[in-house]
C-alpha atoms as a PDB file:
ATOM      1  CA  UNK A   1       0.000   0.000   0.000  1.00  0.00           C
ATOM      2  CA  UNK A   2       1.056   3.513  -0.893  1.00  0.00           C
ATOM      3  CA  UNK A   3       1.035   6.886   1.380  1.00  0.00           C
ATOM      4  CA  UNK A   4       2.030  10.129   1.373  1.00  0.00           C
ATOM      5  CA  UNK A   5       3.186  11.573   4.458  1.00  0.00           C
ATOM      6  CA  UNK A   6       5.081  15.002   5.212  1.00  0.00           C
ATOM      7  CA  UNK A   7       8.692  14.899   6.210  1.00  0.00           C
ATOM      8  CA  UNK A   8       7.528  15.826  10.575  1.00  0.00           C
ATOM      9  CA  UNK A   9       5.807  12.384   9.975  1.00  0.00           C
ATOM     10  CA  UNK A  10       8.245  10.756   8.479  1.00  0.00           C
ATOM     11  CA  UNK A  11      10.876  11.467  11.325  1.00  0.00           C
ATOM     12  CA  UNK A  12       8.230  10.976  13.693  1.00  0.00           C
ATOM     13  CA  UNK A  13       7.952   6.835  11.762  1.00  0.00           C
ATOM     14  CA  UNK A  14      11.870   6.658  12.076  1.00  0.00           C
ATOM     15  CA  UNK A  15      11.919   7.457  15.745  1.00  0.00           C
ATOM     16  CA  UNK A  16       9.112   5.416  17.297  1.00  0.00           C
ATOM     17  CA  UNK A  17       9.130   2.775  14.851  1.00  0.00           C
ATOM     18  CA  UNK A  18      10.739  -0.422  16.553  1.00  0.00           C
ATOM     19  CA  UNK A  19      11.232  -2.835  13.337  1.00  0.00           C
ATOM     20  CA  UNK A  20      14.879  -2.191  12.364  1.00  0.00           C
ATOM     21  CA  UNK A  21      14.138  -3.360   8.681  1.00  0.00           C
ATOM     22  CA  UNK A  22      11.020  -0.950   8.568  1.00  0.00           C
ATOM     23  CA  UNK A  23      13.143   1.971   9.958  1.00  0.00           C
ATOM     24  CA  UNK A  24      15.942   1.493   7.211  1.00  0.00           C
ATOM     25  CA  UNK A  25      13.463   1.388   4.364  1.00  0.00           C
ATOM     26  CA  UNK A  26      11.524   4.741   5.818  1.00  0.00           C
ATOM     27  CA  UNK A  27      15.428   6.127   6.311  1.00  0.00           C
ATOM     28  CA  UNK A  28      15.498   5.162   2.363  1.00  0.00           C
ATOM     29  CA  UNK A  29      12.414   6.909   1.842  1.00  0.00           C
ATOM     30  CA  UNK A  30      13.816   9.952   3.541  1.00  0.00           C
ATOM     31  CA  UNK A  31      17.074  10.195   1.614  1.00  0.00           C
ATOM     32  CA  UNK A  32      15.228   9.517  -1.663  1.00  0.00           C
ATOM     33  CA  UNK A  33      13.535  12.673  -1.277  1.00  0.00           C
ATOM     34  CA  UNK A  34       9.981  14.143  -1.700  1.00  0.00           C
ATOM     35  CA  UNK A  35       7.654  13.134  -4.022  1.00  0.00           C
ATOM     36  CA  UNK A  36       7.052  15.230  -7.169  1.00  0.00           C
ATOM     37  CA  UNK A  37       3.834  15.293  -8.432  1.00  0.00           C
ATOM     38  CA  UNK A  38       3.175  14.612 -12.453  1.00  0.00           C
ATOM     39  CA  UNK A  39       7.150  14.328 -12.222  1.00  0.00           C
ATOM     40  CA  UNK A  40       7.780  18.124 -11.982  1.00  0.00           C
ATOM     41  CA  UNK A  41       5.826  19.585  -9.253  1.00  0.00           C
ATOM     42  CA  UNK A  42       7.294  19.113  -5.607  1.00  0.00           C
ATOM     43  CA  UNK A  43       4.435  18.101  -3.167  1.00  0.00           C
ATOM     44  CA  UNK A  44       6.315  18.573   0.464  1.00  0.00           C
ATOM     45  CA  UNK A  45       5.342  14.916   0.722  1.00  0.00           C
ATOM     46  CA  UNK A  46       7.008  11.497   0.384  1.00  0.00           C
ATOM     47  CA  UNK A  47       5.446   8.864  -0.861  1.00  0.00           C
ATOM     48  CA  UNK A  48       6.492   5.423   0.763  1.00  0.00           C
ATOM     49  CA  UNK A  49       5.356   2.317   0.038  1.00  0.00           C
ATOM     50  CA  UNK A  50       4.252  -0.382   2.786  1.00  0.00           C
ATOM     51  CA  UNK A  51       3.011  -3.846   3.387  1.00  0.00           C
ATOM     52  CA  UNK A  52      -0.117  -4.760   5.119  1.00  0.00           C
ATOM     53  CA  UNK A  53       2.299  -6.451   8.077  1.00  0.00           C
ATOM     54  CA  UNK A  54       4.342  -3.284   7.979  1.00  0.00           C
ATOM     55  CA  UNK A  55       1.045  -0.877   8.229  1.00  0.00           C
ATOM     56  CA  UNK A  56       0.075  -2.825  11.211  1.00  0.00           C
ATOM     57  CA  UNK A  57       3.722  -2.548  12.929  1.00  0.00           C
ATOM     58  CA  UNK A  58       3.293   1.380  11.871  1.00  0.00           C
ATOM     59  CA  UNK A  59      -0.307   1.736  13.042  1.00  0.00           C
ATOM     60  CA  UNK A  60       0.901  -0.410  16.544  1.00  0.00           C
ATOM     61  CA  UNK A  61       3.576   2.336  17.268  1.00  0.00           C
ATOM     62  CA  UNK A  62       1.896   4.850  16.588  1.00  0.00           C
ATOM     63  CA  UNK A  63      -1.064   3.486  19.317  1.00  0.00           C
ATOM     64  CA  UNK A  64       1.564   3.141  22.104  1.00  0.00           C
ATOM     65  CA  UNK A  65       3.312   6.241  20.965  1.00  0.00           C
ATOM     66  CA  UNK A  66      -0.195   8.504  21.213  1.00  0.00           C
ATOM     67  CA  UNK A  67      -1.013   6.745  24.664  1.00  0.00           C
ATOM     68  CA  UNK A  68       1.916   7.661  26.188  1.00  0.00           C
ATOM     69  CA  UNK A  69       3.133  11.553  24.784  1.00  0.00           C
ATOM     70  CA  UNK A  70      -0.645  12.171  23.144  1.00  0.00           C
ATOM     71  CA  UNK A  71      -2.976  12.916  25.516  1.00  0.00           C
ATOM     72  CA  UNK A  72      -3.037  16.076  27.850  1.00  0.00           C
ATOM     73  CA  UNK A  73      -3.936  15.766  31.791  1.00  0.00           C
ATOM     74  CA  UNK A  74      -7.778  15.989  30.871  1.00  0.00           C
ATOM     75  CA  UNK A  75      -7.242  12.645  28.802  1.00  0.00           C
ATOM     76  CA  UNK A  76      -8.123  14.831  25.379  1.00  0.00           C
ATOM     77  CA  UNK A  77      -5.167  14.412  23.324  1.00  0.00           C
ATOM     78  CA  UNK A  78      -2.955  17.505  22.678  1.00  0.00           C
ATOM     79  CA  UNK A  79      -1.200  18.821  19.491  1.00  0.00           C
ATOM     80  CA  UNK A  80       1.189  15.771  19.136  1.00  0.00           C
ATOM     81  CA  UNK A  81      -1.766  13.297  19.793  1.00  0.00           C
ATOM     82  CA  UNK A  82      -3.907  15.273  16.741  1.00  0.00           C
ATOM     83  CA  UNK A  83      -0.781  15.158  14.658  1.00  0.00           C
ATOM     84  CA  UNK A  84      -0.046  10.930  15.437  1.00  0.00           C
ATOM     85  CA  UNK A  85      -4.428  10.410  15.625  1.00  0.00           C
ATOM     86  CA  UNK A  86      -4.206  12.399  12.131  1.00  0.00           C
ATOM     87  CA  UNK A  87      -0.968   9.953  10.895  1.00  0.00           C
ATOM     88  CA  UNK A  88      -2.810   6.427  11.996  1.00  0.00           C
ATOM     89  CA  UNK A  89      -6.443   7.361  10.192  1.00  0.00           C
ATOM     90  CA  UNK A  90      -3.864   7.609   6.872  1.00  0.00           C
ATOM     91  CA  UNK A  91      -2.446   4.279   7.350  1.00  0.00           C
ATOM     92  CA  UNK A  92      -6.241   2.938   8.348  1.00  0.00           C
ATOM     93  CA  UNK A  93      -7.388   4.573   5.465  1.00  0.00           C
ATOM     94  CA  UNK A  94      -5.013   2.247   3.448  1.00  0.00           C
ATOM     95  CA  UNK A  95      -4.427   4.496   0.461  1.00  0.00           C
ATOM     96  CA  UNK A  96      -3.172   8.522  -0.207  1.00  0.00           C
END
């Protein structure tokens, strides 16, 4: 499966990812640079592409990740738990 994320989320995948093969392929991702829509047109997004096993690894972290940094004192999550809630609905979506 195919997404496009922005390059906050991307870092955000390479830090609280915990599959070592997964991290070097979204490191790959990284270095290969944004993607360019109709070839020319820079998007400020990458486009990475992931296995159903992987999404659930990525969806996983991202759980744990908004559980534990996400959610303000009231239990409603604050502006990093919008930003990861945001990231997971992509990869539950399962397309860009």
């Amino acid at each position: 499966m195919q997404f496009k994320i922005n390059l906050s989320d991307i870092k955000l995948l390479i830090e609280e990812v915990e599959d070592s093969a997964l991290v070097k392929r979204l490191i790959e991702y990284e270095k290969d640079g944004q993607y360019f829509e109709k070839g020319k047109y820079p998007s400020g997004q990458y486009l990475i592409d992931l296995s159903e096993d992987e999404v659930e690894v990525v969806i996983n972290s991202l759980s744990d990740y908004l559980m534990i940094y996400g959610v303000s004192n009231d239990g409603e999550p604050n502006a990093l738990g919008l930003q990861v809630e945001t990231l997971i609905d992509v990869f539950n979506d399962g397309q860009f």
